[in-house]
PDB file of N, CA and C in Angstrom:
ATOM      1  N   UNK A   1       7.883   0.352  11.088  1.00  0.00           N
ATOM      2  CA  UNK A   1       8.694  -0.499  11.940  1.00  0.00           C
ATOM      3  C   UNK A   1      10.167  -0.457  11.552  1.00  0.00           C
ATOM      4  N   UNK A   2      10.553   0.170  10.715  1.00  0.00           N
ATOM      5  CA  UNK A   2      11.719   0.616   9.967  1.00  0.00           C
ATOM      6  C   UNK A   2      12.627  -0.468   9.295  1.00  0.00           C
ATOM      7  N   UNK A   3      11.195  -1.320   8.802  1.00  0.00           N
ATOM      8  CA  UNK A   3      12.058  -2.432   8.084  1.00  0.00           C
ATOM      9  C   UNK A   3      12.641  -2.432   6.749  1.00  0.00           C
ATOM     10  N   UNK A   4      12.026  -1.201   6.310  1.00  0.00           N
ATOM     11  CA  UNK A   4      12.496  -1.120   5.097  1.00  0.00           C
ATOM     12  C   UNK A   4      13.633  -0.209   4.444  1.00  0.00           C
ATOM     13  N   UNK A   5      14.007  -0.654   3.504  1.00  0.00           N
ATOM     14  CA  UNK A   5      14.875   0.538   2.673  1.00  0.00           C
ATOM     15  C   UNK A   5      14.148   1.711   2.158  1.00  0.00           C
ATOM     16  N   UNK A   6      14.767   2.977   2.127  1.00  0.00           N
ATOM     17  CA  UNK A   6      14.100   4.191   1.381  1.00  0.00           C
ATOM     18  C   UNK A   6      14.035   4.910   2.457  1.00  0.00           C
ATOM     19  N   UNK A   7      13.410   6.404   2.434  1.00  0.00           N
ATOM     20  CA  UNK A   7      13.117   7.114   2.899  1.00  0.00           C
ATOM     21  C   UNK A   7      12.182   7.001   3.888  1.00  0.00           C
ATOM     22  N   UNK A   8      11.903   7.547   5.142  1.00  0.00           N
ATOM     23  CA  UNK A   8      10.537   7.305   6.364  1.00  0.00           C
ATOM     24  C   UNK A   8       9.249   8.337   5.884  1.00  0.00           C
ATOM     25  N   UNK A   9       8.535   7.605   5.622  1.00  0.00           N
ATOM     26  CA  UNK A   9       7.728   8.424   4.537  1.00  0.00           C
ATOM     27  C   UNK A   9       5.867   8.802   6.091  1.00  0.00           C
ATOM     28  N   UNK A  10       6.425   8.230   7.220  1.00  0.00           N
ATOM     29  CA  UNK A  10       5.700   8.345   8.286  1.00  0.00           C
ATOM     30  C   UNK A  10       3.937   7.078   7.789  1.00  0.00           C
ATOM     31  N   UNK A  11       4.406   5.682   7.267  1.00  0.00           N
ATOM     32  CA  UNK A  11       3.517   5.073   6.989  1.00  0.00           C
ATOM     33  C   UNK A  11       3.754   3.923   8.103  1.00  0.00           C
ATOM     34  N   UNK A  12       2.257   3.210   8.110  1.00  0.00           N
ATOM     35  CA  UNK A  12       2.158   2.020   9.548  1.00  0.00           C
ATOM     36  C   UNK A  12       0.921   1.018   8.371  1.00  0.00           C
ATOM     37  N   UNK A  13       1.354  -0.218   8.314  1.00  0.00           N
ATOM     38  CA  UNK A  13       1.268  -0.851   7.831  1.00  0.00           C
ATOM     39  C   UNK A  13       0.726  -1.920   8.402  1.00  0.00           C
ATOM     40  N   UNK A  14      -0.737  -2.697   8.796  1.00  0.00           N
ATOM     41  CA  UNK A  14      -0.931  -3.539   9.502  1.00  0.00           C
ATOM     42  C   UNK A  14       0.054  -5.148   9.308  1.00  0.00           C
ATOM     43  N   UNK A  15       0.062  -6.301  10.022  1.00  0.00           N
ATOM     44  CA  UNK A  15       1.363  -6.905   9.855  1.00  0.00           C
ATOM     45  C   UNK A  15       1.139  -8.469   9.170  1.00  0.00           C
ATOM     46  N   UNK A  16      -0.281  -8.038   7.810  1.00  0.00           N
ATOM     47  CA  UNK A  16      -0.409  -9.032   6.916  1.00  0.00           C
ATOM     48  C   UNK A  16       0.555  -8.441   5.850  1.00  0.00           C
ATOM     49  N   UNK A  17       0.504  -7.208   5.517  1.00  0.00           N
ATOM     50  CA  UNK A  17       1.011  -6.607   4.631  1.00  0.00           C
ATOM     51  C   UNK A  17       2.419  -6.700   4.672  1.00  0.00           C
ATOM     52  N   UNK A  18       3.106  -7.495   3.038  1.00  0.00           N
ATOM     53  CA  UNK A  18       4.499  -8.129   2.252  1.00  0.00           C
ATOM     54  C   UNK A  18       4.705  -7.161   1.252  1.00  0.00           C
ATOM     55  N   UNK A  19       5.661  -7.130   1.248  1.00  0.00           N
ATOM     56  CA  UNK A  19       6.430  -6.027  -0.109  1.00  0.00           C
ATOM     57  C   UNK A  19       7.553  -7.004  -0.999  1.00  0.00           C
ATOM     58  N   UNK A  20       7.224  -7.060  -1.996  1.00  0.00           N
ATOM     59  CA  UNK A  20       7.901  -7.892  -2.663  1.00  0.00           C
ATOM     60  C   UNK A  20       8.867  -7.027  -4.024  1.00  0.00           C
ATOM     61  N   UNK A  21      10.390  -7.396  -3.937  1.00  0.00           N
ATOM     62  CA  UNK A  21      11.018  -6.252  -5.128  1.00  0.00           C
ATOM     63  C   UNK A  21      11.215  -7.429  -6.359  1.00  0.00           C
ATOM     64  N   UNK A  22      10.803  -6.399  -7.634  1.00  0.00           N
ATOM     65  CA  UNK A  22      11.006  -7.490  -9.075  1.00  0.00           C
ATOM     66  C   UNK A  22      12.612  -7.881  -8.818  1.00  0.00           C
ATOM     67  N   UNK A  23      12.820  -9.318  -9.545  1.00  0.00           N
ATOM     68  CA  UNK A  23      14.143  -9.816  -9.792  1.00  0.00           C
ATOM     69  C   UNK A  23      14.835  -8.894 -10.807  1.00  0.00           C
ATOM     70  N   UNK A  24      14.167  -8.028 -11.602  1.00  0.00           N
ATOM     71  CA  UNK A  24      14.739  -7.256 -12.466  1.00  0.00           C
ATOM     72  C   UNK A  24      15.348  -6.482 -11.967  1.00  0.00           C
ATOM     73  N   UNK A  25      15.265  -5.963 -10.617  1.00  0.00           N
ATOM     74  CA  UNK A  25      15.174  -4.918  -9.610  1.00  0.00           C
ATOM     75  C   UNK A  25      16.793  -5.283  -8.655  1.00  0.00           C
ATOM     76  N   UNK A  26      17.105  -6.824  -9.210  1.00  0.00           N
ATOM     77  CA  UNK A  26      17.509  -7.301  -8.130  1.00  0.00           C
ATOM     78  C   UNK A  26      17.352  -8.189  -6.885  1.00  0.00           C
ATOM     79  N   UNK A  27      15.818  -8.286  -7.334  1.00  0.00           N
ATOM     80  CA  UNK A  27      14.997  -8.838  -5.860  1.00  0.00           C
ATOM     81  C   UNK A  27      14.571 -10.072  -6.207  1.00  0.00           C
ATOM     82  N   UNK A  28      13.424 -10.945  -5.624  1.00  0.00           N
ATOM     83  CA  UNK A  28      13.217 -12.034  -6.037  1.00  0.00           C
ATOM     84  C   UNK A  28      11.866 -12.499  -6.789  1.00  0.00           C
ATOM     85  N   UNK A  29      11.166 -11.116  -6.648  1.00  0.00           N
ATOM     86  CA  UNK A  29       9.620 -11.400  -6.962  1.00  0.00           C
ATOM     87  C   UNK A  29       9.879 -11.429  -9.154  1.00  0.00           C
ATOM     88  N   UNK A  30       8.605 -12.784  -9.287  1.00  0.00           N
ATOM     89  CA  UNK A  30       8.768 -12.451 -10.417  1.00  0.00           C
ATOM     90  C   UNK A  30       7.152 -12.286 -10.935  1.00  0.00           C
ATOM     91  N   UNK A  31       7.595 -10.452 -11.562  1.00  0.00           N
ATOM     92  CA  UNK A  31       6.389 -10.232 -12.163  1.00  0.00           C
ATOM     93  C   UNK A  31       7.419  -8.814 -12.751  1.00  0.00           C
ATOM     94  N   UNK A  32       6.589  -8.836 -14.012  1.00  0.00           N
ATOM     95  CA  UNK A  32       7.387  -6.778 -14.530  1.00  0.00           C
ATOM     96  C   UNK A  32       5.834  -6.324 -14.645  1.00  0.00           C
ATOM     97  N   UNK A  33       6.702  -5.119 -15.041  1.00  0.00           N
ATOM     98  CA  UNK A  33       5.695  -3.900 -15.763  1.00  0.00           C
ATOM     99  C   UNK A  33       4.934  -3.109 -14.956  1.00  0.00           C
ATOM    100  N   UNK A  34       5.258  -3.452 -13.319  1.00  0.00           N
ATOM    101  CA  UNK A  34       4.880  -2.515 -12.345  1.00  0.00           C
ATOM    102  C   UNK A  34       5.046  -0.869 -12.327  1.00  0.00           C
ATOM    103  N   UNK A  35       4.466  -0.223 -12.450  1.00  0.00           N
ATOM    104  CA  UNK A  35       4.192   0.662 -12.380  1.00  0.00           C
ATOM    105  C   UNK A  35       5.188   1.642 -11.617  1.00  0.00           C
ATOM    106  N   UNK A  36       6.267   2.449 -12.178  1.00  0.00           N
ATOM    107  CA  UNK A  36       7.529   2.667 -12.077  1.00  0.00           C
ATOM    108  C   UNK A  36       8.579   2.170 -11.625  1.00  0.00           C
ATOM    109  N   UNK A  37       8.591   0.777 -11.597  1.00  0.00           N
ATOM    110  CA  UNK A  37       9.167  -0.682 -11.661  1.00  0.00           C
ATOM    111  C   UNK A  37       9.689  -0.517 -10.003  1.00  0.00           C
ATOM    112  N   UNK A  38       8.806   0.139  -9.320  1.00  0.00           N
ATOM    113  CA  UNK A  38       8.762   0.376  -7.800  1.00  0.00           C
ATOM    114  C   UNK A  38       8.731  -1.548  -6.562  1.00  0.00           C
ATOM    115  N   UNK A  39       8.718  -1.909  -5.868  1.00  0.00           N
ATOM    116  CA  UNK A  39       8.223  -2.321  -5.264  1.00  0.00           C
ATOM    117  C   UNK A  39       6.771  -2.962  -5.332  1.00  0.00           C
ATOM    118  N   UNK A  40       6.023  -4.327  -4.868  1.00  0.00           N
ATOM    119  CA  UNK A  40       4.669  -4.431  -4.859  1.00  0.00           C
ATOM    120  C   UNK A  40       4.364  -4.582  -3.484  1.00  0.00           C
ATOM    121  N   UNK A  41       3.375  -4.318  -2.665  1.00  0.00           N
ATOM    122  CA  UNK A  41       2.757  -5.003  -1.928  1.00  0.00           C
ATOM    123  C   UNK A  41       1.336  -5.867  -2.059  1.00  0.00           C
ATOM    124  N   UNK A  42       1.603  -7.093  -1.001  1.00  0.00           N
ATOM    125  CA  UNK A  42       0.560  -7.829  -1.528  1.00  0.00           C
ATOM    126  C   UNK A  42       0.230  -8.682   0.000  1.00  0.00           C
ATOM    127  N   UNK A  43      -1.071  -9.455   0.336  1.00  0.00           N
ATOM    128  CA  UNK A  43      -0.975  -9.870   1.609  1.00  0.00           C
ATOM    129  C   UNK A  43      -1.694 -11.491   1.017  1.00  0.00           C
ATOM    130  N   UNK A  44      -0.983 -12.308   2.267  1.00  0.00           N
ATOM    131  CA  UNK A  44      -1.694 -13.625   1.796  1.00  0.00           C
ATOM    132  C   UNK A  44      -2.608 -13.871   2.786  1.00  0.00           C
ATOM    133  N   UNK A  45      -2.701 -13.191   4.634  1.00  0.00           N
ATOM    134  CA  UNK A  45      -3.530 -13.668   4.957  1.00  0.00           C
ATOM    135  C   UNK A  45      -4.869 -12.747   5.125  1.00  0.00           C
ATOM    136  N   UNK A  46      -5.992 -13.089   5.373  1.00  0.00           N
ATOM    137  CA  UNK A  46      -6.592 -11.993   6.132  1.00  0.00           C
ATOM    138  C   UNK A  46      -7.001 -11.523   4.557  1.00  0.00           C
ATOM    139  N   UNK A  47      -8.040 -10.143   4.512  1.00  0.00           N
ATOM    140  CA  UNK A  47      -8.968  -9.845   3.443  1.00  0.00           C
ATOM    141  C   UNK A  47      -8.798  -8.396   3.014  1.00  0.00           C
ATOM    142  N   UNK A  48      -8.208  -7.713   3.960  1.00  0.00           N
ATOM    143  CA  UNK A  48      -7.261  -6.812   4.089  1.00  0.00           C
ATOM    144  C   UNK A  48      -6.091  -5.931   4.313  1.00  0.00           C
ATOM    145  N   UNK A  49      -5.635  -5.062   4.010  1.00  0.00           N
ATOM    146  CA  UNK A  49      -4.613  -4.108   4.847  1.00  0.00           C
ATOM    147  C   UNK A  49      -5.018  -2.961   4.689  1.00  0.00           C
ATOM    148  N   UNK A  50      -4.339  -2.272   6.069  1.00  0.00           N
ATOM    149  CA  UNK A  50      -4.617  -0.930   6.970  1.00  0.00           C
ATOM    150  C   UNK A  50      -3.681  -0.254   5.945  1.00  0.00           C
ATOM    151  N   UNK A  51      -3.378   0.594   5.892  1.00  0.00           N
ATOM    152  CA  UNK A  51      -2.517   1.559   6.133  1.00  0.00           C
ATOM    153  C   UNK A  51      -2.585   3.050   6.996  1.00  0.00           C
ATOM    154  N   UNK A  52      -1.785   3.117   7.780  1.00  0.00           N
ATOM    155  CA  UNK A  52      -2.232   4.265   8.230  1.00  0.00           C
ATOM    156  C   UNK A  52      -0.999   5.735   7.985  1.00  0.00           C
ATOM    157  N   UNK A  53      -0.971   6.371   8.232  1.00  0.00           N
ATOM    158  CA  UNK A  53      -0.095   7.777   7.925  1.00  0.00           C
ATOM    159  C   UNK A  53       0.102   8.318   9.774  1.00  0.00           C
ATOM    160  N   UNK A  54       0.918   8.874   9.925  1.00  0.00           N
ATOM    161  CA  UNK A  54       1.350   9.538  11.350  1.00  0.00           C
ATOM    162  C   UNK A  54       0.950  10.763  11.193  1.00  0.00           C
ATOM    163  N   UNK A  55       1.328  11.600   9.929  1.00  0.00           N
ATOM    164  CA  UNK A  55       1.556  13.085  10.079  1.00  0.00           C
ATOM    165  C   UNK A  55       0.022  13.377   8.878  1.00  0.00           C
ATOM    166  N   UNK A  56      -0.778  11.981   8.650  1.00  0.00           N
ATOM    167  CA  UNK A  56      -1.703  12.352   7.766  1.00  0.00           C
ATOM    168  C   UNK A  56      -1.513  12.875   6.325  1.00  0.00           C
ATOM    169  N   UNK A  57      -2.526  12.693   5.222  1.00  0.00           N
ATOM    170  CA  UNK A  57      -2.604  13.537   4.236  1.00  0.00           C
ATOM    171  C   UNK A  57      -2.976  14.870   3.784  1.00  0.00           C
ATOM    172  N   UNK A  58      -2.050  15.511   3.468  1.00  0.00           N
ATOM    173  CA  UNK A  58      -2.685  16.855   3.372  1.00  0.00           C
ATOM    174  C   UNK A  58      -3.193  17.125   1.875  1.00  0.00           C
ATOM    175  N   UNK A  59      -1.985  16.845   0.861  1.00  0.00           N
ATOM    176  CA  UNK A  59      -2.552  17.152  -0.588  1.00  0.00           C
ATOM    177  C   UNK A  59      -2.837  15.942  -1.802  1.00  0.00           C
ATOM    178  N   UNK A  60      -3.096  14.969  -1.351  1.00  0.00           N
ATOM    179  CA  UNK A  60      -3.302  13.471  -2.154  1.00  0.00           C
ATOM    180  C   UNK A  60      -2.912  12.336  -1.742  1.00  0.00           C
ATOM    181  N   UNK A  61      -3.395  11.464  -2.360  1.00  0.00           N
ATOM    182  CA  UNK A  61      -3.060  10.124  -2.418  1.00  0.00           C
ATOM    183  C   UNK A  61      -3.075   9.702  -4.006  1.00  0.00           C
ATOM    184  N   UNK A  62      -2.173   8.652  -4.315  1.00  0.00           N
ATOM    185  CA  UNK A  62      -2.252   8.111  -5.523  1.00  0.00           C
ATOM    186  C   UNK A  62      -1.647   6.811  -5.397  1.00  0.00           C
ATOM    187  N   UNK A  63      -2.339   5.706  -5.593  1.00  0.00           N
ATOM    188  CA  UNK A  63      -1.720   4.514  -5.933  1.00  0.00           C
ATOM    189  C   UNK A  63      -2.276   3.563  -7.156  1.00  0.00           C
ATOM    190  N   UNK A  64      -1.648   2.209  -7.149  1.00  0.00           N
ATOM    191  CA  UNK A  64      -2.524   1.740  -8.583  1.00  0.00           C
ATOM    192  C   UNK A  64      -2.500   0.644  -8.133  1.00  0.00           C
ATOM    193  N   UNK A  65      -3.513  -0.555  -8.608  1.00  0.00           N
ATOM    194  CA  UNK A  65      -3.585  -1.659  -7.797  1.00  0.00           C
ATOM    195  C   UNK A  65      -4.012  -2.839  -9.017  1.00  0.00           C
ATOM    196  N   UNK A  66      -3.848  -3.648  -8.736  1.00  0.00           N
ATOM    197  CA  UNK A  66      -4.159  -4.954  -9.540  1.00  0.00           C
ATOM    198  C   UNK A  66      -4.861  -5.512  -8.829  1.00  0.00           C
ATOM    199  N   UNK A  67      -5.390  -7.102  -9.199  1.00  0.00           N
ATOM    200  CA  UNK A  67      -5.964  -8.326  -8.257  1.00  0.00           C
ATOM    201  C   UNK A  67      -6.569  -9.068  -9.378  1.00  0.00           C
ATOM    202  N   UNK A  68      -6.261 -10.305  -8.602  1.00  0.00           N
ATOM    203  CA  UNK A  68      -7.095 -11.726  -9.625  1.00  0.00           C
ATOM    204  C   UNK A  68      -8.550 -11.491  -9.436  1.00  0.00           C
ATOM    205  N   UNK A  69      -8.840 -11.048  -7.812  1.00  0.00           N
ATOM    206  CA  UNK A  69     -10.232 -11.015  -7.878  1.00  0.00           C
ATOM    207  C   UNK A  69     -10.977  -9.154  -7.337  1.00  0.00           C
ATOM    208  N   UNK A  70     -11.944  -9.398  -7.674  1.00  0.00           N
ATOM    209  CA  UNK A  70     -12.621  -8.172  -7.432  1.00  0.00           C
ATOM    210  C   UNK A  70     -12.197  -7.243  -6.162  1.00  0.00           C
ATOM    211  N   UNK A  71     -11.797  -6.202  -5.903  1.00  0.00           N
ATOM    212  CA  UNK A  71     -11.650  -5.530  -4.761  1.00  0.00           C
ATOM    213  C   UNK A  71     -11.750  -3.918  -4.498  1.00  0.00           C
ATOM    214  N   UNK A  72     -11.635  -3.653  -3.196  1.00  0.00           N
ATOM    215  CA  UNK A  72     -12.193  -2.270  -3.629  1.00  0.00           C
ATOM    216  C   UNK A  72     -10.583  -1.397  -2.620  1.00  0.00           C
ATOM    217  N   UNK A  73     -10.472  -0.314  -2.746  1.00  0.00           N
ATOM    218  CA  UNK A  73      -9.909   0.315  -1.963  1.00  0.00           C
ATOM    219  C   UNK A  73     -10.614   2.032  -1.330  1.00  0.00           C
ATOM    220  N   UNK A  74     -10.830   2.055   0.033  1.00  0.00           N
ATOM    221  CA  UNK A  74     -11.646   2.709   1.214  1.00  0.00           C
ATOM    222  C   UNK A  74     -10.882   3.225   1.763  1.00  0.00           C
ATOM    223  N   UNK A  75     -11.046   4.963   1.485  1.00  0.00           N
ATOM    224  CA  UNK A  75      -9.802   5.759   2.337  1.00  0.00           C
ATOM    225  C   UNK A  75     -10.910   6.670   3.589  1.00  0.00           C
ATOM    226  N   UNK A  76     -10.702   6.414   4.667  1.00  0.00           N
ATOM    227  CA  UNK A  76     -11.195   7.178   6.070  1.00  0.00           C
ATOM    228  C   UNK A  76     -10.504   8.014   6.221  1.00  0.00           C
ATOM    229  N   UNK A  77     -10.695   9.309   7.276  1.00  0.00           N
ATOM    230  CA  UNK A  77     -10.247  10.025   7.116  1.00  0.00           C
ATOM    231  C   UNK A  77      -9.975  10.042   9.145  1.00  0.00           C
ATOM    232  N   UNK A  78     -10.092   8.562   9.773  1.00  0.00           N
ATOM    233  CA  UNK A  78      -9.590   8.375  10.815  1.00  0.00           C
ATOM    234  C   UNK A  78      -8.820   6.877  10.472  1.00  0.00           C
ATOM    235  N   UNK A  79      -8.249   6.510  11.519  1.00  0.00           N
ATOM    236  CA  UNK A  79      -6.974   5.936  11.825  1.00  0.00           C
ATOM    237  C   UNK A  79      -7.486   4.497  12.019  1.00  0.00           C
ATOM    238  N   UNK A  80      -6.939   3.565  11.417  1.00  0.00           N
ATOM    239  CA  UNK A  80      -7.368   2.119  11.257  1.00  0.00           C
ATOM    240  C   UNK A  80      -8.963   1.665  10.933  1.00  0.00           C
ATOM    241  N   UNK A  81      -9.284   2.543   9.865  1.00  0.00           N
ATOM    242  CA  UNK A  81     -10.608   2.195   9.033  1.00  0.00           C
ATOM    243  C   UNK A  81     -11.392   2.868   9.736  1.00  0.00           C
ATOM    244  N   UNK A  82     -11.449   3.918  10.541  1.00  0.00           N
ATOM    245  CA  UNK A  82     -12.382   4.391  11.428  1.00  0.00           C
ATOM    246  C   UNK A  82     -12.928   6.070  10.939  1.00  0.00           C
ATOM    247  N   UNK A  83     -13.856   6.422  11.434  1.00  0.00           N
ATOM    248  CA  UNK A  83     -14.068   7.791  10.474  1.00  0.00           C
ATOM    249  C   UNK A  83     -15.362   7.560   9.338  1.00  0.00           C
ATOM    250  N   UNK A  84     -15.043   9.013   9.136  1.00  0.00           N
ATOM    251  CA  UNK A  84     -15.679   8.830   7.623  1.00  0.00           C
ATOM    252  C   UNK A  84     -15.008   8.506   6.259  1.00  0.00           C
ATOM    253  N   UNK A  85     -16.065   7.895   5.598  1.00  0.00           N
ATOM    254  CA  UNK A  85     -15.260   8.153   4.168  1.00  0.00           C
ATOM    255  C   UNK A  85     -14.574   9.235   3.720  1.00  0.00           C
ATOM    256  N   UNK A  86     -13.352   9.113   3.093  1.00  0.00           N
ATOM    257  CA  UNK A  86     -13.201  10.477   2.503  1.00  0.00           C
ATOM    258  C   UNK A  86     -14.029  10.717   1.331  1.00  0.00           C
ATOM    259  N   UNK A  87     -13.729  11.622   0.485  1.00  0.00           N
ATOM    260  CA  UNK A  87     -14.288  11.848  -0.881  1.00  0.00           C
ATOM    261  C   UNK A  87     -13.193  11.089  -2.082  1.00  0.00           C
ATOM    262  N   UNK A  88     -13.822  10.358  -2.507  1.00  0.00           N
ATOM    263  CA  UNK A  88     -12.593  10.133  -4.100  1.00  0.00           C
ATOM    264  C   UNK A  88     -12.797  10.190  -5.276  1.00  0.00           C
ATOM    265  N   UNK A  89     -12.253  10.915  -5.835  1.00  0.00           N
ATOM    266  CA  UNK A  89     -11.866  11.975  -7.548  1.00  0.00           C
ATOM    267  C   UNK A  89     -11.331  10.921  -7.650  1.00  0.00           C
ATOM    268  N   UNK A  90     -12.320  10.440  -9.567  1.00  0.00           N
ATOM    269  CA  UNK A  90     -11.467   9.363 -10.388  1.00  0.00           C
ATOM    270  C   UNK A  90     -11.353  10.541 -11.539  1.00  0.00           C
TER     271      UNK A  90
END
């Protein structure tokens, strides 16, 4: 939706999903030690977020995730949770 700063990296983001920058950063969120002291996203309503890609993945994905409570993360290999599973290498 081009709300953000940075580069258009061709990502769609369903519209629970918040990005919060550390105050260390400049920003207002307070938490460190994020994981290349990047940006977080996090959602308060709802049990999930989408993400989807325009131009798709061709050679990976990598992200890292926290949570107070148990959760899982489910990559399809169609467009808003639809498809098959992909395969995922830990």
């Amino acid at each position: 939706m081009g709300s953000g700063p940075g580069k258009n990296l061709h990502l769609e983001f369903t519209s629970n999903a918040q990005v919060i920058v550390s105050a260390n950063k400049r920003g207002v969120g307070n938490f460190i030690n994020n994981p290349g002291g990047y940006p977080v996203m996090f959602f308060q309503s709802g049990t999930s977020v989408v993400m989807n890609t325009t131009a798709g993945v061709t050679t990976g994905l990598w992200f890292t995730y926290s949570a107070l409570q148990p959760g899982t993360a489910t990559v399809y290999d169609g467009r808003d949770g639809a498809g098959n599973i992909s395969r995922v290498s830990r």
